[in-house]
C-alpha atoms as a PDB file:
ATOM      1  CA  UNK A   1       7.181   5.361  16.718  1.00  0.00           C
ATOM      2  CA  UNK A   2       7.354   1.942  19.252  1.00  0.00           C
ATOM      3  CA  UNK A   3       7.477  -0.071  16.375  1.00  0.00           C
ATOM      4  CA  UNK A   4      10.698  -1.819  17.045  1.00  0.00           C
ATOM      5  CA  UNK A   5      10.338  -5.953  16.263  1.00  0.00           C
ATOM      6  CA  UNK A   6       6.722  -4.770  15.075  1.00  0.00           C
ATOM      7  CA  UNK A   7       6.362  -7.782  12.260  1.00  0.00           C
ATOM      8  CA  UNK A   8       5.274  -5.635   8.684  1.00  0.00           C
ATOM      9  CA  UNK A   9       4.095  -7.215   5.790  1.00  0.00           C
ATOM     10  CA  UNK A  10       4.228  -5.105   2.722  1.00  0.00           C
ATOM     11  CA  UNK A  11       3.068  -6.108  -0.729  1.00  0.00           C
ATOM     12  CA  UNK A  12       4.108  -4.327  -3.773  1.00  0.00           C
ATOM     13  CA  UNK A  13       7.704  -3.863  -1.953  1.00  0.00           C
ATOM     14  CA  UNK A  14      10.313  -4.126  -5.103  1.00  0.00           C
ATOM     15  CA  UNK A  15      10.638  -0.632  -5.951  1.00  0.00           C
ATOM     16  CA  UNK A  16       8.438   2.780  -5.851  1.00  0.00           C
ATOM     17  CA  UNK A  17       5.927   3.623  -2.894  1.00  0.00           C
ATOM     18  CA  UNK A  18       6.084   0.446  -1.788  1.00  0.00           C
ATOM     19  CA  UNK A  19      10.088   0.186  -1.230  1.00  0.00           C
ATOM     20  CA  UNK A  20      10.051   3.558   0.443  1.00  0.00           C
ATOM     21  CA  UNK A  21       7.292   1.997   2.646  1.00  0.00           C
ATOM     22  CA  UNK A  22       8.933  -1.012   3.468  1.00  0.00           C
ATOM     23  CA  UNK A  23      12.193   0.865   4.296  1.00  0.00           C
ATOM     24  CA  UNK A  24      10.819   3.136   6.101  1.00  0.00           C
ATOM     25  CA  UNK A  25       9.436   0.711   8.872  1.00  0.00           C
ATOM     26  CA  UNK A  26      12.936  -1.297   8.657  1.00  0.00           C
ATOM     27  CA  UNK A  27      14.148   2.048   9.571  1.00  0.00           C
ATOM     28  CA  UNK A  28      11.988   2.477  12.625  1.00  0.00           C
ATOM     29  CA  UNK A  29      12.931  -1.398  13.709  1.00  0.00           C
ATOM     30  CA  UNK A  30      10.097  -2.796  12.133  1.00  0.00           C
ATOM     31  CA  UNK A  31      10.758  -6.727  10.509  1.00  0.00           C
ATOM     32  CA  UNK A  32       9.513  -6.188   7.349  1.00  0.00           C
ATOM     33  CA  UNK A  33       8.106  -8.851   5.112  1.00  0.00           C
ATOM     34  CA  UNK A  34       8.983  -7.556   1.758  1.00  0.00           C
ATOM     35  CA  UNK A  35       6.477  -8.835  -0.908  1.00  0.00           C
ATOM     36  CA  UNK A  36       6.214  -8.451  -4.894  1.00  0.00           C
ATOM     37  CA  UNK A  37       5.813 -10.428  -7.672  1.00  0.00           C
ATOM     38  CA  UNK A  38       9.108  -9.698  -9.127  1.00  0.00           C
ATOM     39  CA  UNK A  39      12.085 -11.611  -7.988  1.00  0.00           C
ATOM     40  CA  UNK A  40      14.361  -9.587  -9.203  1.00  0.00           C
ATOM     41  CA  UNK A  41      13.183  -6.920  -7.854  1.00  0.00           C
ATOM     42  CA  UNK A  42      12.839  -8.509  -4.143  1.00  0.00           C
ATOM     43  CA  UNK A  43      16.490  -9.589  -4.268  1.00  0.00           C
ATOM     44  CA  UNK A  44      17.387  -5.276  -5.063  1.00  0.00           C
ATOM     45  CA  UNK A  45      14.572  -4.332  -2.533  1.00  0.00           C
ATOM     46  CA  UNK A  46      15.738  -6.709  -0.115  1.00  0.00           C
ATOM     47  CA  UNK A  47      19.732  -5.917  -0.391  1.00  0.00           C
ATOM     48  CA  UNK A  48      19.290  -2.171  -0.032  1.00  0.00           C
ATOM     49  CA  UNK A  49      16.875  -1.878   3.078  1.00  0.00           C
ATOM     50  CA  UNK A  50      19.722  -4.979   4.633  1.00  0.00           C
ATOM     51  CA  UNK A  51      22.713  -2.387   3.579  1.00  0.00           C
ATOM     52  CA  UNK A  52      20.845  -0.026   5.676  1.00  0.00           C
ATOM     53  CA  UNK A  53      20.849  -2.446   8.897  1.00  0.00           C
ATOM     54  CA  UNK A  54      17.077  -2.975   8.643  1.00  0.00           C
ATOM     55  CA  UNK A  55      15.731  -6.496   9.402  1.00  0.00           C
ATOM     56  CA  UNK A  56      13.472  -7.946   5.927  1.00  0.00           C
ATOM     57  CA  UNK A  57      13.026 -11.314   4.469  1.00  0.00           C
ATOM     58  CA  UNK A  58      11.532 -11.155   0.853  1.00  0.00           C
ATOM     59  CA  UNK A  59       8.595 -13.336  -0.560  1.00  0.00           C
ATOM     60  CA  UNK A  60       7.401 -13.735  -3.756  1.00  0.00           C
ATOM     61  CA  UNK A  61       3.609 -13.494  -4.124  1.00  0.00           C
ATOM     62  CA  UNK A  62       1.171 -12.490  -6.540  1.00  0.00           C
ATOM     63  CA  UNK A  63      -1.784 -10.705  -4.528  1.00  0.00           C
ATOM     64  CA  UNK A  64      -4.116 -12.468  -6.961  1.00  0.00           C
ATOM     65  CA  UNK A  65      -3.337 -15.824  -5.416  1.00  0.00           C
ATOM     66  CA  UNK A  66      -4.928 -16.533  -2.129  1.00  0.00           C
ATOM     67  CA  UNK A  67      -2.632 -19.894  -2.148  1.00  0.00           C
ATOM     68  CA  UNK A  68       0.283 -17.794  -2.349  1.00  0.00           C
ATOM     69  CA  UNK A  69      -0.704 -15.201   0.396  1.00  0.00           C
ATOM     70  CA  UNK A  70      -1.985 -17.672   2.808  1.00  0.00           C
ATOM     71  CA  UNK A  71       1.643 -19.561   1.941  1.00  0.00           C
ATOM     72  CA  UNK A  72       3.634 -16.263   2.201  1.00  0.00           C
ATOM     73  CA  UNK A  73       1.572 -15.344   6.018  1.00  0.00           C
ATOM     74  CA  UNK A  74       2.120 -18.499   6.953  1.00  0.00           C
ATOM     75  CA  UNK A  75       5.738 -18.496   6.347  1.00  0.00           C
ATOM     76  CA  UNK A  76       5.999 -15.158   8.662  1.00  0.00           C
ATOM     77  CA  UNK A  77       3.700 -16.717  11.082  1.00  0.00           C
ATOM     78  CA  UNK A  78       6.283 -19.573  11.709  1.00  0.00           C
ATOM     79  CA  UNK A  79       9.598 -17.259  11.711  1.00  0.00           C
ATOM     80  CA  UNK A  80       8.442 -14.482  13.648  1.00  0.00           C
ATOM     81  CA  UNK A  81       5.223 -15.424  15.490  1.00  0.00           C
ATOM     82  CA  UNK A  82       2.630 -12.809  13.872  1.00  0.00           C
ATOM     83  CA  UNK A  83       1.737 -10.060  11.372  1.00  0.00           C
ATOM     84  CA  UNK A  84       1.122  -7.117  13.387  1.00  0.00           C
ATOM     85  CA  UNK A  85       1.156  -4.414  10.426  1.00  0.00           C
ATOM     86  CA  UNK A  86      -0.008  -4.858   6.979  1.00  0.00           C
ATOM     87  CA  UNK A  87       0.461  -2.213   4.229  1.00  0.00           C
ATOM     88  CA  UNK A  88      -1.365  -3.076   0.960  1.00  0.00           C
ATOM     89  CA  UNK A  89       0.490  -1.224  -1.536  1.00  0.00           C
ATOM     90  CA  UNK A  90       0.700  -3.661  -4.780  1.00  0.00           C
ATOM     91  CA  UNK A  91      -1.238  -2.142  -7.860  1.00  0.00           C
ATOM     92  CA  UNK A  92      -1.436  -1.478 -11.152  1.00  0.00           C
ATOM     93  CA  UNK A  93      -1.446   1.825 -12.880  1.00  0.00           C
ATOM     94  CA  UNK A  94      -3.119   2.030 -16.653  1.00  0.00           C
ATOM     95  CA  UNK A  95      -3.739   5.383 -18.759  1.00  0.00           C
ATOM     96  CA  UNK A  96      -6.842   4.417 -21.211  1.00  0.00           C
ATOM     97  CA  UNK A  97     -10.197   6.083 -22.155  1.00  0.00           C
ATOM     98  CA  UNK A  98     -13.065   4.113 -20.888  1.00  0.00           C
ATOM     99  CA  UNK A  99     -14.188   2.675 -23.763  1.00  0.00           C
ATOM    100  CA  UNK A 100     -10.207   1.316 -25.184  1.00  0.00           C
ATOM    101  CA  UNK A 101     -10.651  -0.681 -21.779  1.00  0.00           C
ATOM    102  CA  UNK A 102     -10.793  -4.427 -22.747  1.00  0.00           C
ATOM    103  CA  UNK A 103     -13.088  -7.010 -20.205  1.00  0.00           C
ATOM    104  CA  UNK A 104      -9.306  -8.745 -19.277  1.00  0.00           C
ATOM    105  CA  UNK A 105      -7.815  -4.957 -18.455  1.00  0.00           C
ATOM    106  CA  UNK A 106     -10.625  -4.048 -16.001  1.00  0.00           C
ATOM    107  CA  UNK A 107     -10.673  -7.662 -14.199  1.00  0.00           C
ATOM    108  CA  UNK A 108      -6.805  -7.660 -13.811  1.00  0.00           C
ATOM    109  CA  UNK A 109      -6.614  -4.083 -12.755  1.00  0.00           C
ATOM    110  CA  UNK A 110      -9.471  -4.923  -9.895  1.00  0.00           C
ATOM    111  CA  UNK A 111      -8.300  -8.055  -9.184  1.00  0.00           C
ATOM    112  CA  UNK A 112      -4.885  -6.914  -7.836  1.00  0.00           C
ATOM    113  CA  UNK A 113      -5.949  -3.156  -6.752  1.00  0.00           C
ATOM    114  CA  UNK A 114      -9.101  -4.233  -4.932  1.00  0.00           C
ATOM    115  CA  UNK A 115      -8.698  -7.990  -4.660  1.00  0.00           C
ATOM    116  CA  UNK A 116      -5.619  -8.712  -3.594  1.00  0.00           C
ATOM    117  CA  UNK A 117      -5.752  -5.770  -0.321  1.00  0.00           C
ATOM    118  CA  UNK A 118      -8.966  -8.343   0.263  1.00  0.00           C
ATOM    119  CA  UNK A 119      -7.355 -11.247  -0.058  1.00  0.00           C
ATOM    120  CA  UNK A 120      -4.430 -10.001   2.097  1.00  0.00           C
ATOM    121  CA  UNK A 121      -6.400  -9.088   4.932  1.00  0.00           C
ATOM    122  CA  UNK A 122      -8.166 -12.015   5.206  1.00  0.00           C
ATOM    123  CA  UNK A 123      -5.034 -13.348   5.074  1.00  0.00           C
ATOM    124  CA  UNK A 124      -4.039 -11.773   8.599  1.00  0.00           C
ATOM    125  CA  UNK A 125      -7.140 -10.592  10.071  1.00  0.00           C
ATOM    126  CA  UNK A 126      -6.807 -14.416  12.066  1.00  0.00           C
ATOM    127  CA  UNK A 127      -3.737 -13.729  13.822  1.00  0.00           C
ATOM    128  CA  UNK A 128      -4.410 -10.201  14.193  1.00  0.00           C
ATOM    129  CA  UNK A 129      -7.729 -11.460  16.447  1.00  0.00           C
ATOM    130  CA  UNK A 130      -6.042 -13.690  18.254  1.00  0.00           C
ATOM    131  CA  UNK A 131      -3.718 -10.787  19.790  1.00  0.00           C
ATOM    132  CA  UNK A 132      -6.498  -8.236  19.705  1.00  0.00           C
ATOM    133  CA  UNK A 133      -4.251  -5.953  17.742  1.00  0.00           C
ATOM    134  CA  UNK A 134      -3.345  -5.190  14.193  1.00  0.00           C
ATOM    135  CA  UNK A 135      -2.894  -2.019  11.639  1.00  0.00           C
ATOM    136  CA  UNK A 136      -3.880  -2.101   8.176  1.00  0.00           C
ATOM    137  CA  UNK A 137      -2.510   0.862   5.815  1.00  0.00           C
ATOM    138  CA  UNK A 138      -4.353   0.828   2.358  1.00  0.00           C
ATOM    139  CA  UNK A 139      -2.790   2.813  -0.262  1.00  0.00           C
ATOM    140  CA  UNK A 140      -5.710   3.851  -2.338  1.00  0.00           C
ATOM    141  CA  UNK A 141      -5.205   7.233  -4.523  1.00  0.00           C
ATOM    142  CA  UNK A 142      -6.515  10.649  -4.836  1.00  0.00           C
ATOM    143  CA  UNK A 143      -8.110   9.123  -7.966  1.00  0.00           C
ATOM    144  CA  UNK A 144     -10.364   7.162  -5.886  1.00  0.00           C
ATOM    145  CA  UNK A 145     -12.283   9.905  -4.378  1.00  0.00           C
ATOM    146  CA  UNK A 146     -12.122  12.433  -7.520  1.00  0.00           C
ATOM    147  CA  UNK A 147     -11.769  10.173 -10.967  1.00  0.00           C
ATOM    148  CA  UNK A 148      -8.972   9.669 -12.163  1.00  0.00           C
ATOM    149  CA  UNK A 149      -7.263  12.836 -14.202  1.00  0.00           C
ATOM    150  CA  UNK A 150      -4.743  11.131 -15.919  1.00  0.00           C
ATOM    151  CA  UNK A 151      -5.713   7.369 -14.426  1.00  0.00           C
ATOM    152  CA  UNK A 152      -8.348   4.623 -16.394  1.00  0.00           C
ATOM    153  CA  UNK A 153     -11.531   4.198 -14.996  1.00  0.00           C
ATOM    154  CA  UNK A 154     -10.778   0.819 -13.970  1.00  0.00           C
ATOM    155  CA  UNK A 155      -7.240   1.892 -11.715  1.00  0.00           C
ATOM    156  CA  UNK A 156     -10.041   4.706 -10.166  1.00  0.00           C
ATOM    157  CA  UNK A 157     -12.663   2.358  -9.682  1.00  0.00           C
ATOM    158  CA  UNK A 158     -10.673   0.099  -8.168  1.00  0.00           C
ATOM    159  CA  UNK A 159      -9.157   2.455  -5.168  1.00  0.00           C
ATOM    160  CA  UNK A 160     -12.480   4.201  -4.832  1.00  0.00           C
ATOM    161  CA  UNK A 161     -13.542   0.446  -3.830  1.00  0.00           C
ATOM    162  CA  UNK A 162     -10.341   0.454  -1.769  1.00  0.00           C
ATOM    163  CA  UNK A 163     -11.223   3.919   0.287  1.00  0.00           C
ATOM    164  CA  UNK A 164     -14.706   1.689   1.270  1.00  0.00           C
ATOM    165  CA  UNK A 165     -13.254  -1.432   1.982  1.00  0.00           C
ATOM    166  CA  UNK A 166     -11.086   0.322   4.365  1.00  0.00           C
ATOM    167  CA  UNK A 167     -14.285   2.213   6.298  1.00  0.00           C
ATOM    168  CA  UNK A 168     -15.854  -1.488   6.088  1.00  0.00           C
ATOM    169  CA  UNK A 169     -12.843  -3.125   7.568  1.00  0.00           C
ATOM    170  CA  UNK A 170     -12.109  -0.579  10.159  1.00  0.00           C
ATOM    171  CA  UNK A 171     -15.978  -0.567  11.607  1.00  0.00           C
ATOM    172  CA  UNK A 172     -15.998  -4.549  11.796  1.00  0.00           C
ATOM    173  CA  UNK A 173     -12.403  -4.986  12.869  1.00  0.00           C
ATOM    174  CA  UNK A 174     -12.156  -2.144  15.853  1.00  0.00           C
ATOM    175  CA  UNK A 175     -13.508  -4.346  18.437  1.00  0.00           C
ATOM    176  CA  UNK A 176     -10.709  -6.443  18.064  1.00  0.00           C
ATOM    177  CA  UNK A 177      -8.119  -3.971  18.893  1.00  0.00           C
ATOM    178  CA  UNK A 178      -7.444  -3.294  15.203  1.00  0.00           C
ATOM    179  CA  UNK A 179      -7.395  -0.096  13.412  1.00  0.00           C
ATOM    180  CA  UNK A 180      -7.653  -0.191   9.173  1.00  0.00           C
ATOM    181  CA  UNK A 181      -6.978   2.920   7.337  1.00  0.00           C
ATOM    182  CA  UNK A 182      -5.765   4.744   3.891  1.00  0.00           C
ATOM    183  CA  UNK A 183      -3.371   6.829   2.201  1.00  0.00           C
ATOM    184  CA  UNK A 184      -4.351   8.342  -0.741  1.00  0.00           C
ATOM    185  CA  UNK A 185      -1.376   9.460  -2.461  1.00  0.00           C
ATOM    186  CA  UNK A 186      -1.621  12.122  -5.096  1.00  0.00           C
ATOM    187  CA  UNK A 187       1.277  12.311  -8.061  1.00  0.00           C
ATOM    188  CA  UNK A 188       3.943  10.360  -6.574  1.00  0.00           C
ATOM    189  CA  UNK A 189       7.389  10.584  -8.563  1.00  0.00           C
ATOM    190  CA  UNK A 190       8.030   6.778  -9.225  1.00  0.00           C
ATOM    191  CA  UNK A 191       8.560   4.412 -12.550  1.00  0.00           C
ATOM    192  CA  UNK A 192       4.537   3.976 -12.091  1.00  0.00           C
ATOM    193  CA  UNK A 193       3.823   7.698 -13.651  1.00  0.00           C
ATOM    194  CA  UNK A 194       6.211   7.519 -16.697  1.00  0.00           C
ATOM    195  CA  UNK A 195       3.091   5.921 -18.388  1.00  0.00           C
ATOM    196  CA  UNK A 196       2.168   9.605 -19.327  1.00  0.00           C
ATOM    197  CA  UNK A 197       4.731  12.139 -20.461  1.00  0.00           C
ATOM    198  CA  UNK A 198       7.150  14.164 -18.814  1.00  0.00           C
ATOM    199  CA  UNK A 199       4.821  17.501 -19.923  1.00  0.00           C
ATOM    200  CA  UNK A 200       1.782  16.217 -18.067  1.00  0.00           C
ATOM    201  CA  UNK A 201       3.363  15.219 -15.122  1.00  0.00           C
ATOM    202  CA  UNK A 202       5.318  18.801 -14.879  1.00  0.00           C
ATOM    203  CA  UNK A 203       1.854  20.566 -15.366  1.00  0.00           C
ATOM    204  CA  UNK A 204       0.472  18.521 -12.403  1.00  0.00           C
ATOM    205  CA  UNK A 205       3.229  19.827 -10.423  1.00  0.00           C
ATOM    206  CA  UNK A 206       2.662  23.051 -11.366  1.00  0.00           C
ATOM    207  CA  UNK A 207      -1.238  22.462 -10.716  1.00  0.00           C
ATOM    208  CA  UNK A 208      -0.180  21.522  -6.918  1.00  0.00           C
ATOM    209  CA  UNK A 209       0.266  24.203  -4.378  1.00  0.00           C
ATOM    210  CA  UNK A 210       3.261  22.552  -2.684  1.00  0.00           C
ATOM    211  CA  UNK A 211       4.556  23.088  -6.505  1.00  0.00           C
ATOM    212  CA  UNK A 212       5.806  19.924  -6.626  1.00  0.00           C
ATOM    213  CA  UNK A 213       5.525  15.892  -7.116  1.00  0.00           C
ATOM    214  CA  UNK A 214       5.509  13.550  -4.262  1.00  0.00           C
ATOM    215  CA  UNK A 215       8.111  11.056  -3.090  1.00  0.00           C
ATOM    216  CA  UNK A 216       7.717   8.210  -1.838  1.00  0.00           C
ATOM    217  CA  UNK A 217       9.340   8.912   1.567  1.00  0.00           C
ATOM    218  CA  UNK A 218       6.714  11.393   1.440  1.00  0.00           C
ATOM    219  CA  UNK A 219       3.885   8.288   1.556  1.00  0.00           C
ATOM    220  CA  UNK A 220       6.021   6.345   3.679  1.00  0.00           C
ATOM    221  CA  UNK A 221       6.024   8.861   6.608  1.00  0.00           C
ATOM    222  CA  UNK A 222       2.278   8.517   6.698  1.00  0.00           C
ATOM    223  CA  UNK A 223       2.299   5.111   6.715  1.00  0.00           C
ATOM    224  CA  UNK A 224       4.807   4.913   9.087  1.00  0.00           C
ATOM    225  CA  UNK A 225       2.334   7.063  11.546  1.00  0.00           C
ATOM    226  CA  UNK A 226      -0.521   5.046  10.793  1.00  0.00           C
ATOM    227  CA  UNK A 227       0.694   2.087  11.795  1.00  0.00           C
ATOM    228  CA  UNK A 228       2.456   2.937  15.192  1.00  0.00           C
ATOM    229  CA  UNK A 229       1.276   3.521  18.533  1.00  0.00           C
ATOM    230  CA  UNK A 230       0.689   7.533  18.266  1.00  0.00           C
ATOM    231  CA  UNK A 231      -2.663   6.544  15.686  1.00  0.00           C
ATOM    232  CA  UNK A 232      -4.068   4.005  17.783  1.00  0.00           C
ATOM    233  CA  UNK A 233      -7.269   6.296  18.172  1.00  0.00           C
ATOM    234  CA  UNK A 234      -7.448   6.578  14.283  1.00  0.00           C
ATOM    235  CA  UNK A 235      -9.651   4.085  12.247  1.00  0.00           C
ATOM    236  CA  UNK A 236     -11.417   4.700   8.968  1.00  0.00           C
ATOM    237  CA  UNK A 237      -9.389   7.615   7.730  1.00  0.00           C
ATOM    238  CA  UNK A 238      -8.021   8.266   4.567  1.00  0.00           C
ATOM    239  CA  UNK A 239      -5.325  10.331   4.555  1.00  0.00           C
ATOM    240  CA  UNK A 240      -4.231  12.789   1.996  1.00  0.00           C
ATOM    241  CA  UNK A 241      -0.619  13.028   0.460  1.00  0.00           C
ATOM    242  CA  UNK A 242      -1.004  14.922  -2.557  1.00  0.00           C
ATOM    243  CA  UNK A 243       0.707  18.701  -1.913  1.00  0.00           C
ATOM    244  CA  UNK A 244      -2.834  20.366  -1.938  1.00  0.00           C
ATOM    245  CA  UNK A 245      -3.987  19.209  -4.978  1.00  0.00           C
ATOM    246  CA  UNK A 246      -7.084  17.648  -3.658  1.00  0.00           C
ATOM    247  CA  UNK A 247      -8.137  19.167  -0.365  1.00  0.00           C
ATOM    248  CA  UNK A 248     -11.594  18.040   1.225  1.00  0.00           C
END
């Protein structure tokens, strides 16, 4: 995919879609930035894509904090000269009816879902100018375009923000070489969907034609072709991982 040294910056990197993400582009040759607010999960995240040869260095940040992303991009900057891929993955997942949602659930959901991809790219968009060149990967969600099924309003309002930020992004930023798209995954087999039970999450399997749940090697593959060479004529896009479940 001619993304070999390719400097990566994923947040939302210490386990789930995002670690399958970030692995995926060590795999490729990538130098991954490997971001998360959990240290303890940076230092597993960071050991296994290592053990697998792949070249990361792991950052804590909270997407919230445009002090700590500015301090986390410039700490990339200075070891290996650019960010030429970001992948905003970092989000949280809530299950509540509309009106259980508290004023401090809704801002905290949309301030890292919607927020912190913002933040993030403004964090980059500089350096990605300055070499007229740059991809962007947004992982927004099949709730975004359809309401959430088994997501809050506030997680669906957030990536539905996310799928226009990214058509925003991608008409300002394309005369600067760079392209800014989406993945919308559907249900994605990771630790983020055991806040519902088992049952529902079978019966959404059984609801998908592909009669199954996504991985998150399943995401990462998208990503991984979003962000190389072969999808340099693709900007705007929001791509679809969800088995047929949603299909427009």
């Amino acid at each position: 995919m001619n993304l070999r040294d390719k400097v990566v910056l994923v947040t939302g990197a210490g386990r789930g879609i995002g670690l399958g993400i970030a692995q995926a582009l060590a795999a490729e040759g990538a130098r991954v930035a490997v971001c998360d607010i959990s240290a303890r999960l940076l230092d597993e995240a960071l050991t296994q894509i290592q053990a697998l040869g792949g070249q990361a260095l792991a950052f804590e940040m909270d997407v919230t904090s445009k002090p700590q992303i500015s301090r986390v991009v410039g700490e990339v900057v200075a070891r290996w000269g650019t960010v030429d891929i970001l992948v905003n993955n970092a989000g949280i997942y809530e299950v509540l009816p509309v009106e259980e949602i508290s004023e401090a659930q809704w801002d905290r959901v949309l301030a890292v879902n919607l927020k912190g991809a913002f933040l993030c790219c403004q964090a980059v968009i500089p350096a990605m100018k300055e070499q007229r060149s740059g991809r962007i990967v947004n992982i927004a969600s099949s709730a975004g375009k359809t309401g959430g099924t088994l997501a809050g309003a506030h997680y669906s309002a957030s990536k539905a923000g996310l799928i226009n930020l990214t058509k925003q992004l991608a008409r300002e930023l394309g005369p600067f070489g760079i392209t800014v798209n989406a993945v919308a995954p559907g249900r994605i087999d990771t630790p983020m969907i055991h806040a519902v039970s088992d049952a529902e999450n079978e019966a959404f399997a059984q609801r998908t034609p592909l009669g199954r749940l996504g991985t998150p090697e399943d995401v990462a593959h998208a990503v991984v072709f979003l962000a190389s060479e072969r999808a340099s004529f693709i900007t705007g896009e929001i791509v679809d991982v969800n088995g047929g479940l949603l299909i427009d």
